[in-house]
Protein backbone atom coordinates (compact mmCIF):
# COMPACT_ATOMS: atom_id res chain seq x y z
CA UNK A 1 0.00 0.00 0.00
CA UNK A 2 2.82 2.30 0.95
CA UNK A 3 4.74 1.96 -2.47
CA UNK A 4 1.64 1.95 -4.40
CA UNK A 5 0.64 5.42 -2.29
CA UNK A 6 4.49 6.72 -2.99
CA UNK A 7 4.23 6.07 -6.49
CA UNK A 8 0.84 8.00 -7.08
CA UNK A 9 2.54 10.83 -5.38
CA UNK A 10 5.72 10.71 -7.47
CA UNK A 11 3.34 10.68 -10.61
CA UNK A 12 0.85 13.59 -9.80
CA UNK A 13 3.68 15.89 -8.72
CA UNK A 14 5.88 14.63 -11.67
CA UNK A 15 2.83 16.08 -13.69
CA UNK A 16 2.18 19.10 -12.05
CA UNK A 17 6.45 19.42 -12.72
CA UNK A 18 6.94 18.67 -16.58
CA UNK A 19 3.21 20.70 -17.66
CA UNK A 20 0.94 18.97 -19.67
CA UNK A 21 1.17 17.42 -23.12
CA UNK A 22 -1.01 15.52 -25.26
CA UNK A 23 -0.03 11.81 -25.87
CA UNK A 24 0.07 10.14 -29.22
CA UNK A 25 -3.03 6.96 -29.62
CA UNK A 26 -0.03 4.23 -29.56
CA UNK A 27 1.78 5.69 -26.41
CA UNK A 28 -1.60 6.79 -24.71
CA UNK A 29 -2.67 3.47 -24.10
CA UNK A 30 0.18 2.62 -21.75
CA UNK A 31 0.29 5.77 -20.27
CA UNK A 32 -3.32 5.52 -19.32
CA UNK A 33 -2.78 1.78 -17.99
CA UNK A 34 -0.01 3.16 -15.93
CA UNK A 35 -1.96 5.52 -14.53
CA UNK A 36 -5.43 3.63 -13.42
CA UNK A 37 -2.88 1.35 -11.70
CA UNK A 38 -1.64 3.71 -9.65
CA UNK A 39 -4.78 6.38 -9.15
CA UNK A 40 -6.27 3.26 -7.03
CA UNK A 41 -3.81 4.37 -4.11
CA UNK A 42 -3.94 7.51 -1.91
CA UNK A 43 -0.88 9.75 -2.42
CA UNK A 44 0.06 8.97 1.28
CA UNK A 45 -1.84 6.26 3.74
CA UNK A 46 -4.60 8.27 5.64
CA UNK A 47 -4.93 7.69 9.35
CA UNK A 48 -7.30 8.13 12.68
CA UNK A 49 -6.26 9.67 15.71
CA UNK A 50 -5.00 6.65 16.71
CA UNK A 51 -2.64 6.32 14.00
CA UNK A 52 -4.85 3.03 12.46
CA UNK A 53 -4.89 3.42 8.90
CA UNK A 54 -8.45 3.87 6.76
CA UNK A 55 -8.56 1.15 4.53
CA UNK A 56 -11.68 2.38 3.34
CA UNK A 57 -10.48 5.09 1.64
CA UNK A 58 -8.88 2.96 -0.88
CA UNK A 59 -12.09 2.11 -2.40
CA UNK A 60 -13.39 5.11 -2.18
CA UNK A 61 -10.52 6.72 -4.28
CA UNK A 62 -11.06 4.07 -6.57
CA UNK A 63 -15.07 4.54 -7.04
CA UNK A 64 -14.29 8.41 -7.65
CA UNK A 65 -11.66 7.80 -10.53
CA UNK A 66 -14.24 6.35 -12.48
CA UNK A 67 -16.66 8.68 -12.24
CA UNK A 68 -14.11 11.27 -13.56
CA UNK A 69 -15.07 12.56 -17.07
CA UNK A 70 -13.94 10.76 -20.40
CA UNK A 71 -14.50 13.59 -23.01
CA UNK A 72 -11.59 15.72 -24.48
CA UNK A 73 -10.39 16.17 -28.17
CA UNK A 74 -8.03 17.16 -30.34
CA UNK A 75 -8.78 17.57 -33.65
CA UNK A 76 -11.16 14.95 -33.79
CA UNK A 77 -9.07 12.43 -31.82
CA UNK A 78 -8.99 11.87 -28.15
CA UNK A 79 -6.46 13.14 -26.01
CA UNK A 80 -5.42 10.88 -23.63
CA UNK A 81 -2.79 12.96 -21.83
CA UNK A 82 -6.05 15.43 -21.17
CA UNK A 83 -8.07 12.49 -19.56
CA UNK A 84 -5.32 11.85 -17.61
CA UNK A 85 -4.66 15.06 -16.03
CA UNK A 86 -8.43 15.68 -15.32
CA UNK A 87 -8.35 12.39 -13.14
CA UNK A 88 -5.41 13.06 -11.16
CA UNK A 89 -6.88 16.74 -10.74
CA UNK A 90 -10.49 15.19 -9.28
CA UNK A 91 -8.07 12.79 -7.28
CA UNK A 92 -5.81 15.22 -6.11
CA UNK A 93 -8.84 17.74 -4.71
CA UNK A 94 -10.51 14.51 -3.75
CA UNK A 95 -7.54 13.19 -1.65
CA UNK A 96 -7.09 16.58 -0.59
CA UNK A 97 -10.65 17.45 1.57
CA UNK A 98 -10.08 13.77 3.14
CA UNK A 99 -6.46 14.12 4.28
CA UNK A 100 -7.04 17.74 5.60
CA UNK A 101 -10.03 17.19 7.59
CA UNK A 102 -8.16 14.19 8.93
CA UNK A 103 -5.25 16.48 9.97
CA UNK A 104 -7.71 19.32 11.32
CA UNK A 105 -9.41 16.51 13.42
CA UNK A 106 -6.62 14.96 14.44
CA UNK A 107 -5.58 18.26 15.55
CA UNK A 108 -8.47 18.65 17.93
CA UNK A 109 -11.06 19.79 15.30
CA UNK A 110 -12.87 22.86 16.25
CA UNK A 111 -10.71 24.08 18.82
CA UNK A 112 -7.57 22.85 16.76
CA UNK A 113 -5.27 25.09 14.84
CA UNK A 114 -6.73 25.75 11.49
CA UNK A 115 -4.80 28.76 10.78
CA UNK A 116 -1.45 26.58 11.52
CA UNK A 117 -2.22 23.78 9.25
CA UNK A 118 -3.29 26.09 6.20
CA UNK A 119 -0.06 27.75 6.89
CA UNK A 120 2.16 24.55 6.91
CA UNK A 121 0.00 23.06 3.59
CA UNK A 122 1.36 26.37 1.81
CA UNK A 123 4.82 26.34 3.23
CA UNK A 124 5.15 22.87 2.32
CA UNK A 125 3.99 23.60 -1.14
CA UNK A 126 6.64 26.37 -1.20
CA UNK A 127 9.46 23.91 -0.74
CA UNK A 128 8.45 21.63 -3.24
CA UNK A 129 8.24 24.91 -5.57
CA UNK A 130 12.15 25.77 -4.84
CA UNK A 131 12.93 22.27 -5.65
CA UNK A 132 11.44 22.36 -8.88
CA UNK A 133 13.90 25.23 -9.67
CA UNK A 134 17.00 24.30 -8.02
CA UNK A 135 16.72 20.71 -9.91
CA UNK A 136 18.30 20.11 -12.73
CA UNK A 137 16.71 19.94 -15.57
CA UNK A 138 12.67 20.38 -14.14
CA UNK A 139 12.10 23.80 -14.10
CA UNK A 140 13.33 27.34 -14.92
CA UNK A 141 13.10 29.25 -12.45
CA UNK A 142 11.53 33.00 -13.15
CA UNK A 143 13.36 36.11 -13.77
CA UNK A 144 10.52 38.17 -11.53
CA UNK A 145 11.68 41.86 -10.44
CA UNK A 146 11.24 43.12 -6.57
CA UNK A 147 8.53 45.70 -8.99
CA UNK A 148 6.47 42.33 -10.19
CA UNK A 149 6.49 40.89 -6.60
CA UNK A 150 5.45 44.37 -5.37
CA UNK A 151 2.28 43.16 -7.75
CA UNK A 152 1.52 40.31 -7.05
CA UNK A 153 1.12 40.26 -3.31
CA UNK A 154 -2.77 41.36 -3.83
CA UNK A 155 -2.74 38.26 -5.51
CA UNK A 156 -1.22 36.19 -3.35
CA UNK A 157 -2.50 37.96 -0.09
CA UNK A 158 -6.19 36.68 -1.48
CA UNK A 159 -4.64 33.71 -2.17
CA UNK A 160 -3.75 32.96 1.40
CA UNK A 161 -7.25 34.13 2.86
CA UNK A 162 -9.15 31.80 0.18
CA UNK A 163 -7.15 28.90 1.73
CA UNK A 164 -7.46 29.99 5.67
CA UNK A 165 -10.75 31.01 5.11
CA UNK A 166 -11.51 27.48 3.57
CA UNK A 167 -9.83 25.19 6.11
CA UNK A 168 -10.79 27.35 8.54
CA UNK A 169 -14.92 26.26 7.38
CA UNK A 170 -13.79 22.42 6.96
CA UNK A 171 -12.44 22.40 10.95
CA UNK A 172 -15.90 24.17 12.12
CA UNK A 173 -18.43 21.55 9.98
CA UNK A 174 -19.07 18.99 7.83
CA UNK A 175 -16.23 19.35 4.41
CA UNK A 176 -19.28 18.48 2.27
CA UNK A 177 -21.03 21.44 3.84
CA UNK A 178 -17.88 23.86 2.99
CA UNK A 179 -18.02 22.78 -0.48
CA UNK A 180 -21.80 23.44 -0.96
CA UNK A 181 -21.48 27.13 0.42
CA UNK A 182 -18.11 28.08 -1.62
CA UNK A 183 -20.03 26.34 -4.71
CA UNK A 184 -21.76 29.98 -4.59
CA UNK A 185 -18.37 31.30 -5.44
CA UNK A 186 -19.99 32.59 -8.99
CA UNK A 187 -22.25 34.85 -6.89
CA UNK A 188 -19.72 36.51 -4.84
CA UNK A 189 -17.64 37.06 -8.05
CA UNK A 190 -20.79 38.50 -9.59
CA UNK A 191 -21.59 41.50 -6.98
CA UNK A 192 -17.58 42.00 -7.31
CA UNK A 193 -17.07 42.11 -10.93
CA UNK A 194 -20.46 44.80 -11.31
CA UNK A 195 -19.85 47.17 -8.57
CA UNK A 196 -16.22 47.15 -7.98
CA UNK A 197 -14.30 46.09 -11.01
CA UNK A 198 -16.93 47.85 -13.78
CA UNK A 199 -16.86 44.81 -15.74
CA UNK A 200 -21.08 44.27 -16.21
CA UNK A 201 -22.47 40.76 -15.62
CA UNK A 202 -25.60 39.91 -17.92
CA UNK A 203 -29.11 39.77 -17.29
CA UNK A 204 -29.31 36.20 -17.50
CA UNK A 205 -26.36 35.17 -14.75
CA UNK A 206 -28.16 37.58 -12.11
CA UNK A 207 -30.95 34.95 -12.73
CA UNK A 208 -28.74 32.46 -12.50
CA UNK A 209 -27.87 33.45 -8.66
CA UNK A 210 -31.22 32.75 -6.99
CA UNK A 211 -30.86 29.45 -7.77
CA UNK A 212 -27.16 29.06 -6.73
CA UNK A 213 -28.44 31.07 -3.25
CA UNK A 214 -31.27 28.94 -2.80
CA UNK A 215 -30.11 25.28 -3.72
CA UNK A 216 -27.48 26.58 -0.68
CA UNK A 217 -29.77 27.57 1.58
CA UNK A 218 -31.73 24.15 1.19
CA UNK A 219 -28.74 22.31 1.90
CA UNK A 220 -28.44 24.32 5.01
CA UNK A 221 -31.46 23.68 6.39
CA UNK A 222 -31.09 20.22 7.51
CA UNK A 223 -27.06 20.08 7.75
CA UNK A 224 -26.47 18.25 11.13
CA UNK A 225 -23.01 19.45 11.46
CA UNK A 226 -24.17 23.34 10.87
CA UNK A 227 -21.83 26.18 12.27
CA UNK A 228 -22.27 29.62 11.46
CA UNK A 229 -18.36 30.00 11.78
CA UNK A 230 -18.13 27.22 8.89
CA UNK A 231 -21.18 29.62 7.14
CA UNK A 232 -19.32 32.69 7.48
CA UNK A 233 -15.77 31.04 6.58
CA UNK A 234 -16.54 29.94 3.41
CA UNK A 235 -18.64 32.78 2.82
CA UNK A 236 -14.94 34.72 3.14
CA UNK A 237 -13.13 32.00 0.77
CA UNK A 238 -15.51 32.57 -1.76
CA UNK A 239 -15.05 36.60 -1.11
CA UNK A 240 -11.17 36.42 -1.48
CA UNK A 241 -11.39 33.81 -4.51
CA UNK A 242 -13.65 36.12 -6.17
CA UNK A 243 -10.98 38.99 -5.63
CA UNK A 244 -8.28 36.78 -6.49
CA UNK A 245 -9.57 36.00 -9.82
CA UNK A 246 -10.27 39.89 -10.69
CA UNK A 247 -7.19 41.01 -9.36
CA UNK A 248 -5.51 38.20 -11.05
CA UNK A 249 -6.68 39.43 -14.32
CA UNK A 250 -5.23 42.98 -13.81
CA UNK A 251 -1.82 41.27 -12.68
CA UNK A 252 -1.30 39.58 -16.03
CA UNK A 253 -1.95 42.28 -18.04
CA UNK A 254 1.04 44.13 -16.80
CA UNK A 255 3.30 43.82 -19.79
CA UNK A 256 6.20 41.47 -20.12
CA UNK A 257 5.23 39.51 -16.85
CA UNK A 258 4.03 36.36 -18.17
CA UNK A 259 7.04 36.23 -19.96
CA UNK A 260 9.55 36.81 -16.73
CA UNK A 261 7.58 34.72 -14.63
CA UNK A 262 8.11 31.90 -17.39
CA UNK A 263 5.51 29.25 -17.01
CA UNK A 264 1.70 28.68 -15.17
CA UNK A 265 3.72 26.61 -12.53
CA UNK A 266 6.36 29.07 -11.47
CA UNK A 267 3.33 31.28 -11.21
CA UNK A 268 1.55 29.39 -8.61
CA UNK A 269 5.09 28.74 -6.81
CA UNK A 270 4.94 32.47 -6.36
CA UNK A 271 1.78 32.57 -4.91
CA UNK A 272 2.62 29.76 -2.68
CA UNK A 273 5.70 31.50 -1.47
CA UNK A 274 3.87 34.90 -0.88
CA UNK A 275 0.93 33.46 0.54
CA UNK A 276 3.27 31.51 2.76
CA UNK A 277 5.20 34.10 4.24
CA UNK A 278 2.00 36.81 4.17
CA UNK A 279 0.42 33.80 6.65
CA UNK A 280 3.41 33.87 9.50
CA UNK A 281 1.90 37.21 11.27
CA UNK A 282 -1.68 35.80 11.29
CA UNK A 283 -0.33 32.56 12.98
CA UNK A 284 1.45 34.46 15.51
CA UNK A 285 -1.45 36.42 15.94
CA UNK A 286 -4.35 33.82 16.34
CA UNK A 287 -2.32 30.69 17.49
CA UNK A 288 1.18 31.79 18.31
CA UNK A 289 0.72 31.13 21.88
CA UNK A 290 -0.79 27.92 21.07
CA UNK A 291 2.20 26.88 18.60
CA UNK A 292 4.39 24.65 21.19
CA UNK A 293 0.98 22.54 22.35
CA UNK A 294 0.31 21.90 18.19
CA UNK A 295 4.00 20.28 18.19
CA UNK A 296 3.85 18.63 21.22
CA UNK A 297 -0.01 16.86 19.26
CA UNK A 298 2.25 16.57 15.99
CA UNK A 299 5.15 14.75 17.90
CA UNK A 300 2.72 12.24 19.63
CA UNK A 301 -0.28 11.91 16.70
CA UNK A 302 1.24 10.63 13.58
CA UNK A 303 -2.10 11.15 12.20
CA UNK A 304 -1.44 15.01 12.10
CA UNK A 305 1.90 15.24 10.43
CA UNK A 306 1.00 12.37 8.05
CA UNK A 307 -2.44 14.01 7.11
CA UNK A 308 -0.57 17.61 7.20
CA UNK A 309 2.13 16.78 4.70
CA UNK A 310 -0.51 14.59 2.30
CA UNK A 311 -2.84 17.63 2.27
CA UNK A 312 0.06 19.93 1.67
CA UNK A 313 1.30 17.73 -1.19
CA UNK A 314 -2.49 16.83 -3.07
CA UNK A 315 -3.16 20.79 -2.51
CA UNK A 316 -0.31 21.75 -4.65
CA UNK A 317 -0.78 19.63 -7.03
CA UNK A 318 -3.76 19.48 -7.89
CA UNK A 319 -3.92 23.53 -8.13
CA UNK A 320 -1.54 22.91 -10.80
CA UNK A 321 -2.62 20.30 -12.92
CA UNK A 322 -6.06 22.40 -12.74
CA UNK A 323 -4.82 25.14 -13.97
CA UNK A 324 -2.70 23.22 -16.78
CA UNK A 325 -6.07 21.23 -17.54
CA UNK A 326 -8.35 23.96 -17.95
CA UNK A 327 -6.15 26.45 -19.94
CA UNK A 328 -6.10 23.16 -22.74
CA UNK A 329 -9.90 23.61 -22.65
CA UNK A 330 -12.76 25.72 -23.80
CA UNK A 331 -15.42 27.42 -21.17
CA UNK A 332 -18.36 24.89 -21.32
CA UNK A 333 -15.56 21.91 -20.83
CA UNK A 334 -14.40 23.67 -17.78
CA UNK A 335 -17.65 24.55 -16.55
CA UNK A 336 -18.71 20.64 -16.85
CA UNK A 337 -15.03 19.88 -15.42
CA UNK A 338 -15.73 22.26 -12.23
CA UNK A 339 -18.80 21.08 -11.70
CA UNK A 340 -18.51 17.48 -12.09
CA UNK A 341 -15.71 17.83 -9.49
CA UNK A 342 -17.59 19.89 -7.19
CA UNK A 343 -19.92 16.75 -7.06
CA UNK A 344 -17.72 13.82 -6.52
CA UNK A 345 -15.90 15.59 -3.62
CA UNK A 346 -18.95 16.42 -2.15
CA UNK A 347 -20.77 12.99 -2.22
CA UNK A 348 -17.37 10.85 -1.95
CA UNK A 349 -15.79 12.54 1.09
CA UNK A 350 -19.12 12.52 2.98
CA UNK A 351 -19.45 8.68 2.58
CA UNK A 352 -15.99 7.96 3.59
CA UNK A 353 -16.21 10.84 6.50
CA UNK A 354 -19.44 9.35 7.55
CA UNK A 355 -21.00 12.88 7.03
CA UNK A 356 -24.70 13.90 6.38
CA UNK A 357 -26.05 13.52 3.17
CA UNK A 358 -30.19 13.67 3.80
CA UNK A 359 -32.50 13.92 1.01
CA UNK A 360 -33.06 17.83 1.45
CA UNK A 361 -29.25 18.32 1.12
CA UNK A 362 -28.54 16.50 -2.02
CA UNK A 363 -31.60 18.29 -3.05
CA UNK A 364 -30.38 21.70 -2.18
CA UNK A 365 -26.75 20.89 -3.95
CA UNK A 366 -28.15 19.58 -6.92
CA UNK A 367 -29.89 22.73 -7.53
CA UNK A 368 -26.79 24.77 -6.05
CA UNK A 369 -24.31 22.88 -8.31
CA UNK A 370 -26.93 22.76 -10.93
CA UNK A 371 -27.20 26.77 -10.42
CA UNK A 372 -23.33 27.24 -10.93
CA UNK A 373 -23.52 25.16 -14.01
CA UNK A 374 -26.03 27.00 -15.46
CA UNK A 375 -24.48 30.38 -14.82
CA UNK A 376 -21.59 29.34 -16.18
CA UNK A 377 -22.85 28.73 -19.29
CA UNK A 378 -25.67 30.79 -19.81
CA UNK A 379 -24.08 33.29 -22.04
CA UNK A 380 -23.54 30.67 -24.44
CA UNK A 381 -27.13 29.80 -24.96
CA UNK A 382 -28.39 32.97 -24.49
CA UNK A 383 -25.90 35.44 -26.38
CA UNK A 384 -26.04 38.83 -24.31
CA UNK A 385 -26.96 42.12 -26.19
């Protein structure tokens, strides 16, 4: 289990590494054989409290690969290298929710340290990042100045709250709860994008929103593990995601910065790094005084490191091979990629978490989920004037 697990790992970060190519038909069968054998696997063993390990999980890895989507072409052909990359992207967010809530439980769950272990996840990243560049022959490193840092640390200061904000919601309540509520991301970036960034938002996705709203509110209703601090949390993430994205926007648009900063992952290494280090004061602040009793937990529940550094690990890469997947695509196929993943994590870690999933709630995501679909692609179908 352990070498199949270290294996996975090796191959989702060796993806995230190298970027993402298309495969020919002839090699694309092996490579896609190779790959279901080792997507079975976590990335690294999940464990209880008690340092047992879930066995469980295994399958449930297993029943979420394939449910992952098999569309994708390339001039008529399929891409295999595409199919690929979406799976270990729904694995990697997948594996992701399970191993952090494991570490934020393990931790001592709602009066744990979520501001610590978002922190670590990032810093962690961050030295993966630096390897990348300081090893030979995987990845240039940028040629950034101290003016381009200067602008990206809006960027990477929403960044960071996105992520707090977001673990912060999975520590307080149920993870498939936190995912419903930041599914009304599109609603948040709505209210954003009309009144503060001047960019107008048609007719037809402001009637999009009620649904999004409501299919969240439904779900709400009869949530059993309902906190308003997990409300309001995610409520935030979706906030500083929303101004991440806009802000994001104006940051590449500065000329010649794409081309010093080099490639989409050196871009998110940045971010990491920023976010990282724009995270230190908040931890002092909320849980410095608290920081020896989470190492003294860490030392003597192997559950918490092990979860911590799996989190850290699936985080960063599957950020990456998201961002590689989707800039390969058009906006329907991401808004069926998002959406579809959005679903799986929500349904697959409740089962394995042993969370709620009543009738009213998969009611009110479906129409949530089905609400962020829709507004998606609703400019498609109905072209604005």
């Amino acid at each position: 289990m352990k070498i199949l697990s270290t294996v996975f790992l090796a191959h989702l970060l060796c993806a995230s590494a190298f970027g993402l190519h298309g495969v020919s038909t002839s090699s694309a069968t092996k490579k896609m054989g190779f790959a279901r054998s080792r997507s079975e696997s976590p990335m690294v063993q999940a464990v209880d409290v008690q340092g047992r390990p879930l066995t469980q999980l295994k399958e449930a890895a297993s029943s979420s690969a394939e449910k992952a989507p098999r569309g994708g072409g390339i001039a008529g052909s399929i891409d295999f290298g595409l199919l690929i990359y979406f799976g270990l992207w729904y694995l990697g967010n997948y594996w992701y929710n399970i191993t952090n809530k494991l570490a934020l439980n393990a931790a001592g769950g709602k009066t744990g340290f979520p501001m610590t272990i978002s922190s670590l996840q990032l810093g962690i990243g961050c030295l993966y990042g630096i390897f990348l560049w300081l090893a030979p022959d995987a990845r240039k490193a940028p040629t950034v100045t101290l003016d381009d840092i200067k602008k990206m640390l809006p960027v990477s200061l929403c960044f960071m709250g996105a992520h707090a904000a977001s673990v912060f919601a999975m520590g307080m309540g149920a993870v498939s709860f936190a995912q419903i509520v930041k599914a009304a991301e599109p609603a948040f970036a709505a209210v954003l994008s009309q009144f503060v960034y001047g960019k107008k938002v048609s007719k037809a996705k402001w009637l999009c929103l009620p649904v999004v709203i409501g299919g969240v509110i439904l779900a709400s209703v009869k949530e059993l593990d309902f906190a308003w601090s997990a409300l309001i949390s995610a409520c935030i993430a979706n906030m500083f995601a929303a101004v991440r994205g806009n802000e994001n926007k104006k940051l590449m648009e500065t000329p010649g910065l794409k081309d010093r900063i080099g490639s989409i992952g050196n871009q998110f290494a940045l971010t990491s790094i920023l976010g990282f280090l724009l995270s230190i004061p908040l931890i002092i602040i909320k849980e410095g005084n608290r920081f020896g009793e989470f190492v003294q937990i860490a030392k003597t529940t192997p559950a918490v490191w092990q979860n911590l550094v799996a989190s850290a690990l699936y985080f960063y890469g599957y950020n990456e091979l998201a961002t590689m997947t989707l800039k390969k695509t058009g906006a329907v196929t991401q808004s069926v990629a998002n959406t579809a993943k959005r679903v799986i994590v929500i349904v697959g870690v409740a089962l394995v978490l042993g969370e709620s999933l009543s009738p009213i709630k998969l009611i009110g995501c479906t129409i949530g989920i089905g609400g962020v679909f829709l507004y998606s692609i609703i400019d498609n179908i109905v072209k604005p004037k």
